[in-house]
N, C-alpha and C. Protein backbone atom coordinates (compact mmCIF):
# COMPACT_ATOMS: atom_id res chain seq x y z
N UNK A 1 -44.15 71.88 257.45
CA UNK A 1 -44.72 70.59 257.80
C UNK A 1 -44.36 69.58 256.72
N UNK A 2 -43.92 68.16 257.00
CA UNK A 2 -43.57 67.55 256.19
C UNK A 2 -45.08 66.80 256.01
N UNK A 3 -44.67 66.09 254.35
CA UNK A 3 -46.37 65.39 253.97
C UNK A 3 -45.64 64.09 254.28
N UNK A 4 -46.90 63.42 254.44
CA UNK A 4 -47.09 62.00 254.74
C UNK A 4 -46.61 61.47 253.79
N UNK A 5 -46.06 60.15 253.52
CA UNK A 5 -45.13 59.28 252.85
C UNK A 5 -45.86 59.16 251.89
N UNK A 6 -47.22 58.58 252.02
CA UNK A 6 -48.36 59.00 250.83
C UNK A 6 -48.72 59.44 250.51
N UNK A 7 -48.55 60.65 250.71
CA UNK A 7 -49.34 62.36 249.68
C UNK A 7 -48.68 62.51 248.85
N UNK A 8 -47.33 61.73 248.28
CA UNK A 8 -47.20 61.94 246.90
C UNK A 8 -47.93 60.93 246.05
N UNK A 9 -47.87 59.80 246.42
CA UNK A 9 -48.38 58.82 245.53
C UNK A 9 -50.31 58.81 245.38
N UNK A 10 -50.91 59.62 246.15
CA UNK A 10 -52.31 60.03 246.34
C UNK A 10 -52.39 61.14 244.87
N UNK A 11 -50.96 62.18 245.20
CA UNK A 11 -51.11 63.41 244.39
C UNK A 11 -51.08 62.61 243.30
N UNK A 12 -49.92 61.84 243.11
CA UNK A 12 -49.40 61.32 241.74
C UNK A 12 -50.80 60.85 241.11
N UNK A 13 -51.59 59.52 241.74
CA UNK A 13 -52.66 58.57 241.73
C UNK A 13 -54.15 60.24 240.99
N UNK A 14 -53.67 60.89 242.17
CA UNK A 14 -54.92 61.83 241.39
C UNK A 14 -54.44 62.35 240.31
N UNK A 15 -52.95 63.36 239.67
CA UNK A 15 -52.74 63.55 238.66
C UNK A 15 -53.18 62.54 237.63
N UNK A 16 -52.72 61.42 237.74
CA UNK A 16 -52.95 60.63 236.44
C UNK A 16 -54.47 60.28 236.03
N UNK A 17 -55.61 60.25 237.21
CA UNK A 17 -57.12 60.63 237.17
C UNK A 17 -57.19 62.13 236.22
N UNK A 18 -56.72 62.64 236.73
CA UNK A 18 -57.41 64.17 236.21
C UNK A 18 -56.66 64.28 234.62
N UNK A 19 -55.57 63.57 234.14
CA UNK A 19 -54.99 63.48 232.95
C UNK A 19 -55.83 62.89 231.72
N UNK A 20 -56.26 61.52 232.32
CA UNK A 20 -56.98 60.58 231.29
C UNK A 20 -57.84 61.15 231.26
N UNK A 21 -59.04 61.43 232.28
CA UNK A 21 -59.98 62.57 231.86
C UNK A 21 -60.06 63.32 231.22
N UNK A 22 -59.09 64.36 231.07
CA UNK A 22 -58.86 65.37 230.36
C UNK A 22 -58.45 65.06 228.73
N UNK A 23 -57.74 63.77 228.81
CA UNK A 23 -57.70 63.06 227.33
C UNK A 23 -58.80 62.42 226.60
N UNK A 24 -59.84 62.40 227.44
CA UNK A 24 -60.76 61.66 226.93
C UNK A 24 -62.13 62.81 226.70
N UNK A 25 -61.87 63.89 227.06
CA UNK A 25 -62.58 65.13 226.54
C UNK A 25 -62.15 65.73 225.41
N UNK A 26 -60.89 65.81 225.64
CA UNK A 26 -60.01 66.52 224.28
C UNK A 26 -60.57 65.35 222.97
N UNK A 27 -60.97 64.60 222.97
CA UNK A 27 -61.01 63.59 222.09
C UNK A 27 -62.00 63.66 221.70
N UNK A 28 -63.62 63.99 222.58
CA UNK A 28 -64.40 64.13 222.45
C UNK A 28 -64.72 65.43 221.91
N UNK A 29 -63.93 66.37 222.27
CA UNK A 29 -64.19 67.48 221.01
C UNK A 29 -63.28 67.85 219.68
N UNK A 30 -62.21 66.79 219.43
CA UNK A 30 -61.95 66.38 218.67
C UNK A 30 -62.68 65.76 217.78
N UNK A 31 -63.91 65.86 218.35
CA UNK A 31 -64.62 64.58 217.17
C UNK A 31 -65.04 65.72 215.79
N UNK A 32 -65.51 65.50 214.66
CA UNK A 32 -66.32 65.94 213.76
C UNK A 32 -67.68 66.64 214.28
N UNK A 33 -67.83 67.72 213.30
CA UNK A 33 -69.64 67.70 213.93
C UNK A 33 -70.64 66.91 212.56
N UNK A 34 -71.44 66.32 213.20
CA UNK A 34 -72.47 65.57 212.21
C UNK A 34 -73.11 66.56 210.96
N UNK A 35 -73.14 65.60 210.13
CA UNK A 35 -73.79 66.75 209.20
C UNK A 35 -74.76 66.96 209.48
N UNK A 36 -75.83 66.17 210.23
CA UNK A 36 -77.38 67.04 210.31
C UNK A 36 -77.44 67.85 211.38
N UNK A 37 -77.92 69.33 210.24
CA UNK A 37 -77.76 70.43 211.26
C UNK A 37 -78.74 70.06 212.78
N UNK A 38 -79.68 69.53 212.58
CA UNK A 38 -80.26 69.26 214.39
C UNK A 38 -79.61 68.62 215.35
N UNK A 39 -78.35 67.67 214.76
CA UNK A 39 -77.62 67.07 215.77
C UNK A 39 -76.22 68.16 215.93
N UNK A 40 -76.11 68.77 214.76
CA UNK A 40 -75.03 69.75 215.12
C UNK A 40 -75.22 70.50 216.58
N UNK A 41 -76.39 71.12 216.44
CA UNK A 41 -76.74 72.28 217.65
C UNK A 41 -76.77 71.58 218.77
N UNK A 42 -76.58 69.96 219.46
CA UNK A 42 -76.80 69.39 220.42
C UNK A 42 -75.27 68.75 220.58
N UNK A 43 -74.73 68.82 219.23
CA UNK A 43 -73.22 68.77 219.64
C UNK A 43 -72.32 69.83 220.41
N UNK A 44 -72.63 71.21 219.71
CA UNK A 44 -72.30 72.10 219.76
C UNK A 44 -72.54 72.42 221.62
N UNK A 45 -73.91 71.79 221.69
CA UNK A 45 -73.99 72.55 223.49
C UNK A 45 -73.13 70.99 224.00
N UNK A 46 -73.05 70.08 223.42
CA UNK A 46 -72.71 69.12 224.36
C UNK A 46 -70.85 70.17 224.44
N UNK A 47 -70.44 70.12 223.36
CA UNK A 47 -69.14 70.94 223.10
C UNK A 47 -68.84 71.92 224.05
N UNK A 48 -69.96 72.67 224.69
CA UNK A 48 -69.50 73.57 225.27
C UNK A 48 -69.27 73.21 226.88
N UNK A 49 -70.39 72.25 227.37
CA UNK A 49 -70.57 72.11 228.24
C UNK A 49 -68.57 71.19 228.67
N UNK A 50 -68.35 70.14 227.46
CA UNK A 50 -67.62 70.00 227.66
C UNK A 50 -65.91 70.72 227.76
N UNK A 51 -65.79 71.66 227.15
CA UNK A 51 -64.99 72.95 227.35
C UNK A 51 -64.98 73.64 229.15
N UNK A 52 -66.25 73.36 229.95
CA UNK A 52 -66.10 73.94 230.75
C UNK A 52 -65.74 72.81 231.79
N UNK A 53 -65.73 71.84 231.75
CA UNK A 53 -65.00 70.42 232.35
C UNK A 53 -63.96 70.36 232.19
N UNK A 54 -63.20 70.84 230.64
CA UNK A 54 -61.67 70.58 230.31
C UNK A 54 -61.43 72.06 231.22
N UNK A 55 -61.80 73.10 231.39
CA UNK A 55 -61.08 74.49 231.89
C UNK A 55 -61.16 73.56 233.69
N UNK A 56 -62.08 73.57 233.86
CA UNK A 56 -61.98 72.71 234.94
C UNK A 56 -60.42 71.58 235.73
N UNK A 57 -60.68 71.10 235.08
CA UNK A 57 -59.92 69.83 234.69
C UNK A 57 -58.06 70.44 235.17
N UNK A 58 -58.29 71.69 233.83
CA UNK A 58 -57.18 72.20 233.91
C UNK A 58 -56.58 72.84 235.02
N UNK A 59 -57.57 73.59 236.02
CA UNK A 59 -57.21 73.57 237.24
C UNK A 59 -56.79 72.99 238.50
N UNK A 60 -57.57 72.15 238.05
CA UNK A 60 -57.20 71.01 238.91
C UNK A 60 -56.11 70.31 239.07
N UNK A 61 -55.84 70.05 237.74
CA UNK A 61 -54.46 69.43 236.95
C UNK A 61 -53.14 70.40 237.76
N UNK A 62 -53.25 71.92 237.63
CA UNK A 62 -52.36 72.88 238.36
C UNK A 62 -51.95 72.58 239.75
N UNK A 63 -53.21 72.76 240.21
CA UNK A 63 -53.31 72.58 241.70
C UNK A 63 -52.61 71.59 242.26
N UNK A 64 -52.88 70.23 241.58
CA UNK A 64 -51.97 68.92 242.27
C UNK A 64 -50.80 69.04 241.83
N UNK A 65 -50.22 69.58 240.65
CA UNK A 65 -48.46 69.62 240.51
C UNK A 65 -48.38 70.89 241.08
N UNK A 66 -48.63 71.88 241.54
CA UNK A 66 -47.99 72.29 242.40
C UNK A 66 -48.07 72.01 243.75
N UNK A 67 -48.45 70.99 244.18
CA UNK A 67 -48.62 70.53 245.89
C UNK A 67 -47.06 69.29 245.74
N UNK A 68 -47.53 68.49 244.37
CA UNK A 68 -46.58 68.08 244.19
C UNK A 68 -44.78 68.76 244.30
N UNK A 69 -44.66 70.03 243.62
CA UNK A 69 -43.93 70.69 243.82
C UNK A 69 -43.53 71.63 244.78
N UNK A 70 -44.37 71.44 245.76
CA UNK A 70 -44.09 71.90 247.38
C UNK A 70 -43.58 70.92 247.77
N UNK A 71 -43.85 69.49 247.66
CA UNK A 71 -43.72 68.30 247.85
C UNK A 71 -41.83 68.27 248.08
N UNK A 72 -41.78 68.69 246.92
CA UNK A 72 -40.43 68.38 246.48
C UNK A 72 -39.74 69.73 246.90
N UNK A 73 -40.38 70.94 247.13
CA UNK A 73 -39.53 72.19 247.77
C UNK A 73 -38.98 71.84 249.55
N UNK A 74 -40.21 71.06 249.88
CA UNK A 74 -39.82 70.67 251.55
C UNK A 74 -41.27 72.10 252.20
N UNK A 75 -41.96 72.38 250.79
CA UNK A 75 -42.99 73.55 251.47
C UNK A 75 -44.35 73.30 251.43
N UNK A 76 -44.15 72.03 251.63
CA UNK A 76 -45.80 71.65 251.67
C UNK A 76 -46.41 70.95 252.83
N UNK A 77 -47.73 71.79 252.66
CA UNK A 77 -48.73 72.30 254.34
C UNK A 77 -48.60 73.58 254.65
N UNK A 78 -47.82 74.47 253.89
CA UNK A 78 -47.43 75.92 254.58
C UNK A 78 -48.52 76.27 253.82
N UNK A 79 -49.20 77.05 254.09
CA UNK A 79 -49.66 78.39 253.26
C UNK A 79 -48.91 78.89 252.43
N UNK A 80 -49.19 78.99 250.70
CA UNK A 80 -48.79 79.38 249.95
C UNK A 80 -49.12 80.99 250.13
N UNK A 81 -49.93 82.10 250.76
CA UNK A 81 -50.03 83.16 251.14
C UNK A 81 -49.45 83.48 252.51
N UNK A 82 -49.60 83.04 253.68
CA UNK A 82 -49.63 83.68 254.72
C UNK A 82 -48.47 83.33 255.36
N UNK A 83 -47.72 81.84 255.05
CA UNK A 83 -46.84 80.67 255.66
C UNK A 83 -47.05 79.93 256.57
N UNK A 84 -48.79 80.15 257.34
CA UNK A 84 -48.95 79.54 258.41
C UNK A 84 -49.03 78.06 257.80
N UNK A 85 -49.45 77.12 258.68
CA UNK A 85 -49.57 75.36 258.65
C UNK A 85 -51.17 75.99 257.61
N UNK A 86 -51.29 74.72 257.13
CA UNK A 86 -52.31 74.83 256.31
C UNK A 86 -53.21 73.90 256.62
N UNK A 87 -52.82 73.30 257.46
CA UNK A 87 -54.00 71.85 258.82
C UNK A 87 -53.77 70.85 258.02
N UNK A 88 -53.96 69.98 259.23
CA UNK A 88 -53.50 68.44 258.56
C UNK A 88 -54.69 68.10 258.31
N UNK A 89 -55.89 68.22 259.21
CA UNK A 89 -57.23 68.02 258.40
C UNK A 89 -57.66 67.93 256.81
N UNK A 90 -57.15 69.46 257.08
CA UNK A 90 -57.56 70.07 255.36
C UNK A 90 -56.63 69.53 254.38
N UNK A 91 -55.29 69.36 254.81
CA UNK A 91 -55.04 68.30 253.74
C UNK A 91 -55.60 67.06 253.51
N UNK A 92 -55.92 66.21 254.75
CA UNK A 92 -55.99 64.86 254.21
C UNK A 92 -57.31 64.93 253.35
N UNK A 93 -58.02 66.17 253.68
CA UNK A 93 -59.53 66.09 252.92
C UNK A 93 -59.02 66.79 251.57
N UNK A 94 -58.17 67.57 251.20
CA UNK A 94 -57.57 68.19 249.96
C UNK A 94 -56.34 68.39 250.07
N UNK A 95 -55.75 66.80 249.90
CA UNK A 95 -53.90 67.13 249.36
C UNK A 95 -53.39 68.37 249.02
N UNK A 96 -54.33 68.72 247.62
CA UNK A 96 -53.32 69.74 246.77
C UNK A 96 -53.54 71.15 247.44
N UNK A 97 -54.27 71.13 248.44
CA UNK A 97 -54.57 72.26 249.65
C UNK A 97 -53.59 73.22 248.69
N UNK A 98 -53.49 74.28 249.04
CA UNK A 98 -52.55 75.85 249.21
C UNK A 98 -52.42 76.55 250.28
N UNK A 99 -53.58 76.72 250.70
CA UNK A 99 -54.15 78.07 251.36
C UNK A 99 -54.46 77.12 252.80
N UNK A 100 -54.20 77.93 253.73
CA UNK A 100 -54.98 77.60 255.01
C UNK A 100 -56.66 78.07 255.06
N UNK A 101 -56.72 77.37 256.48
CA UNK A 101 -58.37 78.05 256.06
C UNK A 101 -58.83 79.61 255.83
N UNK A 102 -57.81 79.82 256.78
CA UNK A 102 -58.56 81.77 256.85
C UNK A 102 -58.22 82.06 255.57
N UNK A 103 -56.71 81.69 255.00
CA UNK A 103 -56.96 82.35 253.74
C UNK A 103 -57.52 81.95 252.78
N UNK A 104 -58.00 80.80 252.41
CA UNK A 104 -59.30 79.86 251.66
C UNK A 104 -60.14 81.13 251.70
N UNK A 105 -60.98 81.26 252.98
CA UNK A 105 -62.19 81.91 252.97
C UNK A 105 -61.90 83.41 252.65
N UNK A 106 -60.98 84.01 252.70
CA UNK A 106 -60.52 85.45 252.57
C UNK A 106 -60.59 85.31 250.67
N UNK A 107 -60.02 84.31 250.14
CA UNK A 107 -59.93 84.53 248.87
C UNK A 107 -61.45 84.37 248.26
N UNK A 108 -62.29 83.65 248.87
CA UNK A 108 -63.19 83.35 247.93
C UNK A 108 -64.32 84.30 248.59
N UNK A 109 -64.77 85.10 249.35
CA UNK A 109 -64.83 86.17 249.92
C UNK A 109 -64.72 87.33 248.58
N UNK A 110 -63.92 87.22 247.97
CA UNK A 110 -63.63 88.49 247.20
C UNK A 110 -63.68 87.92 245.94
């Protein structure tokens, strides 16, 4: 299935969302920790919480360059598992789609 003339520039438009984000966390735990130990321990959870936004982030980040790079194979909408169509629905609601539905639900199932 070929993508719409705009599912790259959507992918692109979201890559560069999910980039600055991700720069602007890295920065944030880039910071110093305060010397007073009571604000340390509220850094420290803010730190973590933010670690699990950047792992986040980072997936996400995957997901759209490789839709992107189906993009550019001529293999995007296929099922990256099965090869069936992967619905035009489900893309327009998630570009960086992979999976069709059955196999969506088969993976997260297990």
């Amino acid at each position: 299935m070929a993508s719409h003339p705009n599912t790259a520039a959507i992918l692109v438009a979201r890559l560069s969302e999910l980039d600055s984000r991700a720069a602007r966390i890295e920065a944030d735990l880039a910071e110093p920790l305060s010397a007073d130990f009571e604000e340390q321990a509220t850094e420290r959870e803010d730190d973590e919480s933010l670690a699990q936004q950047q792992a986040l982030l980072a997936t996400e980040i995957a997901a759209v360059k490789a839709a992107l790079a189906r993009i550019d194979e001529g293999s995007y909408g296929e099922c990256v598992r099965c090869g069936n169509p992967v619905g035009k629905k489900r893309l327009v609601a998630f570009p960086e789609a992979a999976l069709c539905i059955d196999c969506a639900r088969e993976v997260e199932a297990h």
